[in-house]
Structure formats: C-alpha cells, structure tokens
C-alpha atoms as a PDB file:
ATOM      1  CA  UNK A   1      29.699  84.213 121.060  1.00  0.00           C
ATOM      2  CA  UNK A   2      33.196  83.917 120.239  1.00  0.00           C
ATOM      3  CA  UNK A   3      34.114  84.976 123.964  1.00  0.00           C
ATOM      4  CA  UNK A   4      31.465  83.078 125.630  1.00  0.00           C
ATOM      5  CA  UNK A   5      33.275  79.934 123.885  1.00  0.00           C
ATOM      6  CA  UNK A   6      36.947  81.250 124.876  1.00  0.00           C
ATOM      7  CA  UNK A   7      35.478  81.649 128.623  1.00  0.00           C
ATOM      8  CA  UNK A   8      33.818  78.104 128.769  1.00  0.00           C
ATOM      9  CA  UNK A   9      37.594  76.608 127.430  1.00  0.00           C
ATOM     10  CA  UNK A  10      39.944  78.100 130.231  1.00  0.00           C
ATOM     11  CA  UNK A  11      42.628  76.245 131.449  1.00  0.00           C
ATOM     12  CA  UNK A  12      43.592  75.624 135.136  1.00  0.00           C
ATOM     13  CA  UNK A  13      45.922  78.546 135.443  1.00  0.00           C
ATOM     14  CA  UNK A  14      44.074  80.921 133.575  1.00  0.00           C
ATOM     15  CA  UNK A  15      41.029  80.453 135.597  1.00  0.00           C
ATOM     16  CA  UNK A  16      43.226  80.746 139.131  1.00  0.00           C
ATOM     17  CA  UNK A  17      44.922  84.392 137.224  1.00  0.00           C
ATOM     18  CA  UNK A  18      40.915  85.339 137.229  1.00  0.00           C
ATOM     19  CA  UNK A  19      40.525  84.319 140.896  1.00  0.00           C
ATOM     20  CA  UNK A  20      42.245  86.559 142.338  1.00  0.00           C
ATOM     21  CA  UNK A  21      40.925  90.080 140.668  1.00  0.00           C
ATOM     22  CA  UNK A  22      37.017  88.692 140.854  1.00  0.00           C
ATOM     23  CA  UNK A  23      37.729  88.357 144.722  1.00  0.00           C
ATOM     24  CA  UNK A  24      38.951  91.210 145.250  1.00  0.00           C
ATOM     25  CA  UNK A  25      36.257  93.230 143.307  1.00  0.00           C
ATOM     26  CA  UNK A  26      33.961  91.072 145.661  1.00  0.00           C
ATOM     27  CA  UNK A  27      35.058  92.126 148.445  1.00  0.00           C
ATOM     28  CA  UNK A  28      33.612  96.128 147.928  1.00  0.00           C
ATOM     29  CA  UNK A  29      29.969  94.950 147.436  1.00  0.00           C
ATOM     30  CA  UNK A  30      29.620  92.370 150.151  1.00  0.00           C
ATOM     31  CA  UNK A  31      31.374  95.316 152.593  1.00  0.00           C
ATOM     32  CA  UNK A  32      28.729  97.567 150.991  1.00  0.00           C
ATOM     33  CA  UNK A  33      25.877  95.095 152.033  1.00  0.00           C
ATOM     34  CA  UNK A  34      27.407  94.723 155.615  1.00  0.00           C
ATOM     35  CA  UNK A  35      27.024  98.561 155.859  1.00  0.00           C
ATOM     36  CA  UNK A  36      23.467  98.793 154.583  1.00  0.00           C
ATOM     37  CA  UNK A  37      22.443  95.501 156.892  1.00  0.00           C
ATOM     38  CA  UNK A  38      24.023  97.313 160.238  1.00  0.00           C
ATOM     39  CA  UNK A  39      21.879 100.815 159.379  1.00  0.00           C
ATOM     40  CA  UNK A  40      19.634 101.603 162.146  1.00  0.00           C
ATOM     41  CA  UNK A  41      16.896 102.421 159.884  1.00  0.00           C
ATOM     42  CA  UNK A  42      17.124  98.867 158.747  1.00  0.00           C
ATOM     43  CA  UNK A  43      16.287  97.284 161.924  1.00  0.00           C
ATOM     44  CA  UNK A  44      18.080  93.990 161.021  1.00  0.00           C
ATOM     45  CA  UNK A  45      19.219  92.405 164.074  1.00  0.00           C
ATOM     46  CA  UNK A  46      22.675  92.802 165.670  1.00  0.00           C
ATOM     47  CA  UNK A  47      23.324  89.306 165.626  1.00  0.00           C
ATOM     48  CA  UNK A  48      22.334  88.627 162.178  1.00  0.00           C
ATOM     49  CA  UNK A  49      24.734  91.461 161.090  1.00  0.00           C
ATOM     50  CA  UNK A  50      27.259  89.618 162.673  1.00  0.00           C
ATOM     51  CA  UNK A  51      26.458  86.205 160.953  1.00  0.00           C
ATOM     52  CA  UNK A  52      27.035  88.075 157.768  1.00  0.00           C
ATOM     53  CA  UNK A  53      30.211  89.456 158.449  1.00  0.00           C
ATOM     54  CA  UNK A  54      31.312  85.797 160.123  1.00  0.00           C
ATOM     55  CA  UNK A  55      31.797  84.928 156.269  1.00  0.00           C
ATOM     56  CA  UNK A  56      34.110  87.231 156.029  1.00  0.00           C
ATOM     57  CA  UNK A  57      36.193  85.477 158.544  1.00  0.00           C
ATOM     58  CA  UNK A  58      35.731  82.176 156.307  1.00  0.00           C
ATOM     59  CA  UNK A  59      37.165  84.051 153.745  1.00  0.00           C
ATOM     60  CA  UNK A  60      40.296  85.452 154.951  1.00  0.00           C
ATOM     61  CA  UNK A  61      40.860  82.316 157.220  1.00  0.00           C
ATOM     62  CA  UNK A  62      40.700  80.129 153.978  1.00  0.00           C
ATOM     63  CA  UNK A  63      43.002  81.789 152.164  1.00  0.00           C
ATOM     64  CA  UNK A  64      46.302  80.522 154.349  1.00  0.00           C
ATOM     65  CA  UNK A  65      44.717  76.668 154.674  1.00  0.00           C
ATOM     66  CA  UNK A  66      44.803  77.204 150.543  1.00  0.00           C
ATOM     67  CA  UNK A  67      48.075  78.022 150.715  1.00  0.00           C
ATOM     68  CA  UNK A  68      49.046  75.894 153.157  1.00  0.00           C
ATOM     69  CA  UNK A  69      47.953  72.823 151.252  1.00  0.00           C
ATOM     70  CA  UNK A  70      49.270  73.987 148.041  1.00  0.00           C
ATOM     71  CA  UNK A  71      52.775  74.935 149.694  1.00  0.00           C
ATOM     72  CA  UNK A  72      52.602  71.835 152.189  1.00  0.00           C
ATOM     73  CA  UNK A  73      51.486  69.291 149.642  1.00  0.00           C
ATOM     74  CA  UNK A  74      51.304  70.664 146.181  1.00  0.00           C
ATOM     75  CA  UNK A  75      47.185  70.445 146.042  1.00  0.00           C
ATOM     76  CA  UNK A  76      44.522  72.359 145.991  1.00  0.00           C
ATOM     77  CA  UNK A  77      42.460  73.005 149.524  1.00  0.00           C
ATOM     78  CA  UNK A  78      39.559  70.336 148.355  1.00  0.00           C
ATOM     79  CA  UNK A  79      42.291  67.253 148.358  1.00  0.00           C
ATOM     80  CA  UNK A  80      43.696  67.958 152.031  1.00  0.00           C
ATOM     81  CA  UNK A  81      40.741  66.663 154.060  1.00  0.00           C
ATOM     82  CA  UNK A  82      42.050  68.060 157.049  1.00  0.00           C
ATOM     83  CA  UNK A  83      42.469  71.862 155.937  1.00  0.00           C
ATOM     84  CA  UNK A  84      39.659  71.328 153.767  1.00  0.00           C
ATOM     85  CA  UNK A  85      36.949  70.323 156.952  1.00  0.00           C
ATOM     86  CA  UNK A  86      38.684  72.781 159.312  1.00  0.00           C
ATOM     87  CA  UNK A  87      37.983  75.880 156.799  1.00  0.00           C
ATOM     88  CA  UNK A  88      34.399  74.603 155.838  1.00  0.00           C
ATOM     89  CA  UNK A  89      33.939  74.114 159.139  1.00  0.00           C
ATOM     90  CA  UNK A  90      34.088  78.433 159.537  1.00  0.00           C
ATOM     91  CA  UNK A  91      31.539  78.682 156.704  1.00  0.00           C
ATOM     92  CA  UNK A  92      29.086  76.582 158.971  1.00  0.00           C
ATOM     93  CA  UNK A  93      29.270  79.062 161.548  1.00  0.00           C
ATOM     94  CA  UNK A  94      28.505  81.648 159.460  1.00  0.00           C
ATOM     95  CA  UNK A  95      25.259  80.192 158.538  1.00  0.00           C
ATOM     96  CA  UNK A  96      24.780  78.740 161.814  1.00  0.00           C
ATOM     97  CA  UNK A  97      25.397  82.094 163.840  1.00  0.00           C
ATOM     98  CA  UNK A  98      23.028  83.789 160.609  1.00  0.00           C
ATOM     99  CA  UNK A  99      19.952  81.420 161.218  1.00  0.00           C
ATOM    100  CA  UNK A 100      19.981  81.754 164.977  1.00  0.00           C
ATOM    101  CA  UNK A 101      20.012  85.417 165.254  1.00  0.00           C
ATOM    102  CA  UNK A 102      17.187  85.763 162.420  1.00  0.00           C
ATOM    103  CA  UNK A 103      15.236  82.700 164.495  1.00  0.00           C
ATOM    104  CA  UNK A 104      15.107  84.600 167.674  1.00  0.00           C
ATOM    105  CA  UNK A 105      14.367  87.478 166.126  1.00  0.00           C
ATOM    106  CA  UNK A 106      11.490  86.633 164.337  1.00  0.00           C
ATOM    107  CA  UNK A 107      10.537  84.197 167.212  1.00  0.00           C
ATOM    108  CA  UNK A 108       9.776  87.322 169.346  1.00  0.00           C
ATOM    109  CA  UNK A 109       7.979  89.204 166.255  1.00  0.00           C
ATOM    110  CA  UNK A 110       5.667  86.427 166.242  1.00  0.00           C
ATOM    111  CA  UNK A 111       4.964  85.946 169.948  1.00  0.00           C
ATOM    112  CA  UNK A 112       4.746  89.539 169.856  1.00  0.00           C
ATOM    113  CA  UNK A 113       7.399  89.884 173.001  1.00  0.00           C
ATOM    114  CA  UNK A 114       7.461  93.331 174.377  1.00  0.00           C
ATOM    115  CA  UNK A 115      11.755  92.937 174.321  1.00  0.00           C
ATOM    116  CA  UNK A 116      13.023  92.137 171.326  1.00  0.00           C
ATOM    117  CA  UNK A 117      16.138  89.283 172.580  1.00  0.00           C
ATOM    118  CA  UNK A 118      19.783  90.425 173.148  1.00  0.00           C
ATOM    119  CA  UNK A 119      20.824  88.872 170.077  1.00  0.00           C
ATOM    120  CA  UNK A 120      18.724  91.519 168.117  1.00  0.00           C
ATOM    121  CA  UNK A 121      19.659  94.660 169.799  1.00  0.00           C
ATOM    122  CA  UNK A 122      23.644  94.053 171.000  1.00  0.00           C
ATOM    123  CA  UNK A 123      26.315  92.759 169.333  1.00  0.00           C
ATOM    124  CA  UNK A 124      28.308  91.057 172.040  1.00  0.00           C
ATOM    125  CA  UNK A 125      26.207  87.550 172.123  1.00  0.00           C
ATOM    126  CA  UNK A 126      26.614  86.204 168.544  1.00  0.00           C
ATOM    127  CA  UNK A 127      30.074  87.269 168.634  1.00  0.00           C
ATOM    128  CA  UNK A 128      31.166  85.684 171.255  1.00  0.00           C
ATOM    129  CA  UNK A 129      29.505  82.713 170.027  1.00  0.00           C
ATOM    130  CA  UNK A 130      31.789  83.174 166.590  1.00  0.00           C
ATOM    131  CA  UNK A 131      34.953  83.247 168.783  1.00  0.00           C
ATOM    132  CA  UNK A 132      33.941  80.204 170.418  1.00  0.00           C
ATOM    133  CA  UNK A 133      33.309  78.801 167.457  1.00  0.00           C
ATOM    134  CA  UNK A 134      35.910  80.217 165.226  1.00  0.00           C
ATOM    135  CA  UNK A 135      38.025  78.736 168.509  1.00  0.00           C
ATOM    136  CA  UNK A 136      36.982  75.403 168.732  1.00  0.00           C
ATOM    137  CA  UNK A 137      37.613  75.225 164.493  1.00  0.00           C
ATOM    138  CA  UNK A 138      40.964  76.791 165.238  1.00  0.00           C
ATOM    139  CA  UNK A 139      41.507  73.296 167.560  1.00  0.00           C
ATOM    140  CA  UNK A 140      40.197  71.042 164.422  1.00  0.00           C
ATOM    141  CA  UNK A 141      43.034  72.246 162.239  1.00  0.00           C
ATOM    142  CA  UNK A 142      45.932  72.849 165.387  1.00  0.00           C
ATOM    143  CA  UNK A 143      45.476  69.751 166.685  1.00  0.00           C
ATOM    144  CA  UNK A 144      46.428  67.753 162.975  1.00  0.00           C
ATOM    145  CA  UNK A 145      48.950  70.417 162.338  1.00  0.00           C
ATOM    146  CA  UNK A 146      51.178  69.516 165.626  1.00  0.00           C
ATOM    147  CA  UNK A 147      50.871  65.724 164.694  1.00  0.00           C
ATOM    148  CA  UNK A 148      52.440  65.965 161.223  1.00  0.00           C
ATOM    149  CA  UNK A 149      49.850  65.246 159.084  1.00  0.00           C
ATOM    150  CA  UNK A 150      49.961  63.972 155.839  1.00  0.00           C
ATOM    151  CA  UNK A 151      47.964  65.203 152.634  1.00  0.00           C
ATOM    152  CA  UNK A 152      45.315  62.917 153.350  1.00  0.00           C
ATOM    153  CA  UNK A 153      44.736  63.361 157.434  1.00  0.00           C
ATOM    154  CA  UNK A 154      41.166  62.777 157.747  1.00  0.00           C
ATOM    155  CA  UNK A 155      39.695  65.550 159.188  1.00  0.00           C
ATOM    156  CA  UNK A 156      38.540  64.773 162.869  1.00  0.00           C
ATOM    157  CA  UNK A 157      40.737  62.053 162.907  1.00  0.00           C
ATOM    158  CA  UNK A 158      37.643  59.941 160.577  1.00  0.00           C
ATOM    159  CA  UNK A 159      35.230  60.470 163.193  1.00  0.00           C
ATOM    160  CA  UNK A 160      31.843  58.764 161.587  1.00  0.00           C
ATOM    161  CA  UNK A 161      33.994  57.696 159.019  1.00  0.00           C
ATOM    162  CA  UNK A 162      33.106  53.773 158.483  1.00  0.00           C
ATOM    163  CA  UNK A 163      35.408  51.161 159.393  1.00  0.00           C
ATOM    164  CA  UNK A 164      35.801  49.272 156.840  1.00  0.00           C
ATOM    165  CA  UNK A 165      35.530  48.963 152.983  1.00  0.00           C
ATOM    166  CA  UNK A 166      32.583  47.991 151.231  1.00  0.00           C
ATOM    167  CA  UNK A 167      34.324  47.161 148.356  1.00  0.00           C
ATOM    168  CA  UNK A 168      33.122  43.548 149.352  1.00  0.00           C
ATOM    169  CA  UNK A 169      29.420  44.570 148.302  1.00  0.00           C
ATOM    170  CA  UNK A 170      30.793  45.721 144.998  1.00  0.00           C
ATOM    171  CA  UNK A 171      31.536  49.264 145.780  1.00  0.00           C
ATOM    172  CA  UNK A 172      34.793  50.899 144.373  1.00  0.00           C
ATOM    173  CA  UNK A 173      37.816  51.841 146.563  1.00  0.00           C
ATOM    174  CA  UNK A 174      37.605  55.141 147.960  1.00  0.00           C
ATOM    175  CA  UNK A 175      39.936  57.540 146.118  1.00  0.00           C
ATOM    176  CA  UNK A 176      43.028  58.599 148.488  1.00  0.00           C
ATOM    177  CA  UNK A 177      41.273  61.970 148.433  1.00  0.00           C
ATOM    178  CA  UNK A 178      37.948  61.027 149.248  1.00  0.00           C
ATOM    179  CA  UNK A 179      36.617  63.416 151.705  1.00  0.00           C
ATOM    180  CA  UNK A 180      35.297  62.414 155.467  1.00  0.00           C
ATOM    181  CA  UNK A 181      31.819  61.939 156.283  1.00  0.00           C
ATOM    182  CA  UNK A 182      32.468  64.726 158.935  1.00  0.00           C
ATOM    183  CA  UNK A 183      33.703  66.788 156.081  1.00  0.00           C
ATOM    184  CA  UNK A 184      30.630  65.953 153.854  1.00  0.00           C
ATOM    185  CA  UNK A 185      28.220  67.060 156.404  1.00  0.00           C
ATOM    186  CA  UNK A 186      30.155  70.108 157.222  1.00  0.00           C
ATOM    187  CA  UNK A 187      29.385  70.838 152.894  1.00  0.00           C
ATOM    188  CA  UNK A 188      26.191  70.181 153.436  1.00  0.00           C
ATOM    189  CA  UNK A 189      25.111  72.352 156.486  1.00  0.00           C
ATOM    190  CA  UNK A 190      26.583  74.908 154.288  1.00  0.00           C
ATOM    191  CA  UNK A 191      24.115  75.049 151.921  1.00  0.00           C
END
C-alpha cells in the first residue's frame, strides 16, 4: 500500500524520469505484435498491418514536436497548439489508414468476393496513402514553422475556430492555451 500511495504522489519530474524507460520497454511488445499481425498464417490484411505500424510513425514523429516545444517555448507539446494538432494529426492516420483496410477487408468477407481487395493482400496501397498523409501533416506543421510562430499559433491557422468571444453570453475567456476546434476534433477521431 505504502508504494501504491508513493506512486499516486509523484511529482512532475519524477513522472517525466519514468517516461522515458516505460517507452522504451513499450516499444519490444508493440514490435512483437507487428510481427505476429504480418504472419501469413494470420491472414490479417496487408493494409491493416500497415495501419498498426503507422503509430509507430506517430510515435517517433512526436518525439521532436515535444522537444521542439519544450526547447522553442519552454512547454510541454499539449500548450503549443500548432505542434500539438500537427502530431495528433499522425495519430489520426493511424486509425484512419487501420479502419479502412479492416473495412474493405471484411466488406469483401461479407459479400463473399472471390478477390479479396489490394489493400488486403499488398502492402503498397495503404502505404502510400500514409505518405500522403504523413505528407500533407508534414505541410500543417512546415507551413507555421517558416512563419515564426509563436507558442500559441493556432493550428491551421484557427480554421473552424469561432470568431469571436462569447464571453458576452457569460462564458469565460478562453485560456491563451486553449486548443483549436481543428485540434479538438483531431483528439477526438483519435479515439
């Protein structure tokens, strides 16, 4: 109980110290998983394999927009809407690229299609569609970084972001780190 209670009562810095040894004893199982999912015998599709490993990219892509926004502005990744969108943005894709492969797979299990579709049995469609992907979210965070942003850059420039306050109907101000609505629906197409 006693270190149950000294876990629950961590402090910023000891918690970050943790981080970095519970990632990296992460990383062996979810390569382990990627392995078993790609065995023949397994008959998961191609493209579903791919969407898998896709988070990996998330991973190791979100690593230098942390560091960036901790060396850039002192703060963590969250409070730098820019970074913060751009890198959630890769996440996305891996769930996105995951759910389309398994759709069209099961799709043709269930019309019972002779061919099963290319996504299933090759590995060149879905990742192609990452690179795109991982491309056009590569243009989300350039295109901020080469106009001197600021901690607090929207990401997408605001786009859907409301144009005014509603402090008027009672509301409090927004907090200077208060993320974008494109930012908030890139969380929750994560889930």
């Amino acid at each position: 109980l006693d270190s149950t209670s000294t876990l629950l009562n961590i402090d910023k810095n000891q918690a970050e110290q943790l981080a970095g040894p519970f990632f990296g004893a992460s990383l062996f199982p979810y390569l382990a998983f990627l392995w078993f999912l790609a065995r023949e015998e397994n008959q998961c599709p191609k493209g579903v394999t791919v969407g898998f490993a896709t988070c990996l990219l998330f991973v190791f892509l979100t690593i230098p927009a942390a560091i960036a926004s901790q060396v850039l502005y002192g703060v963590s990744l969250a409070d730098s809407d820019w970074l913060h969108g751009s890198a959630e943005s890769l996440l996305t894709i891996t769930n996105l690229v995951t759910v389309v492969a398994f759709r069209q797979a099961l799709d043709a299990k269930e019309k019972k299609t002779p061919a099963m579709p290319v996504s299933a049995t090759s590995w060149a469609p879905m990742t192609w569609l990452v690179v795109g992907l991982t491309a056009l979210a590569g243009v989300t965070a350039l295109v901020p970084a080469l106009s001197d942003p600021t901690v607090h850059t929207p990401y997408l420039g605001g786009f859907m972001d409301l144009p005014f306050s509603l402090e008027f109907l009672g509301a409090n101000p927004e907090p200077e780190n208060a993320l974008t609505v494109a930012t908030w629906i890139i969380h929750i197409s994560s889930l």
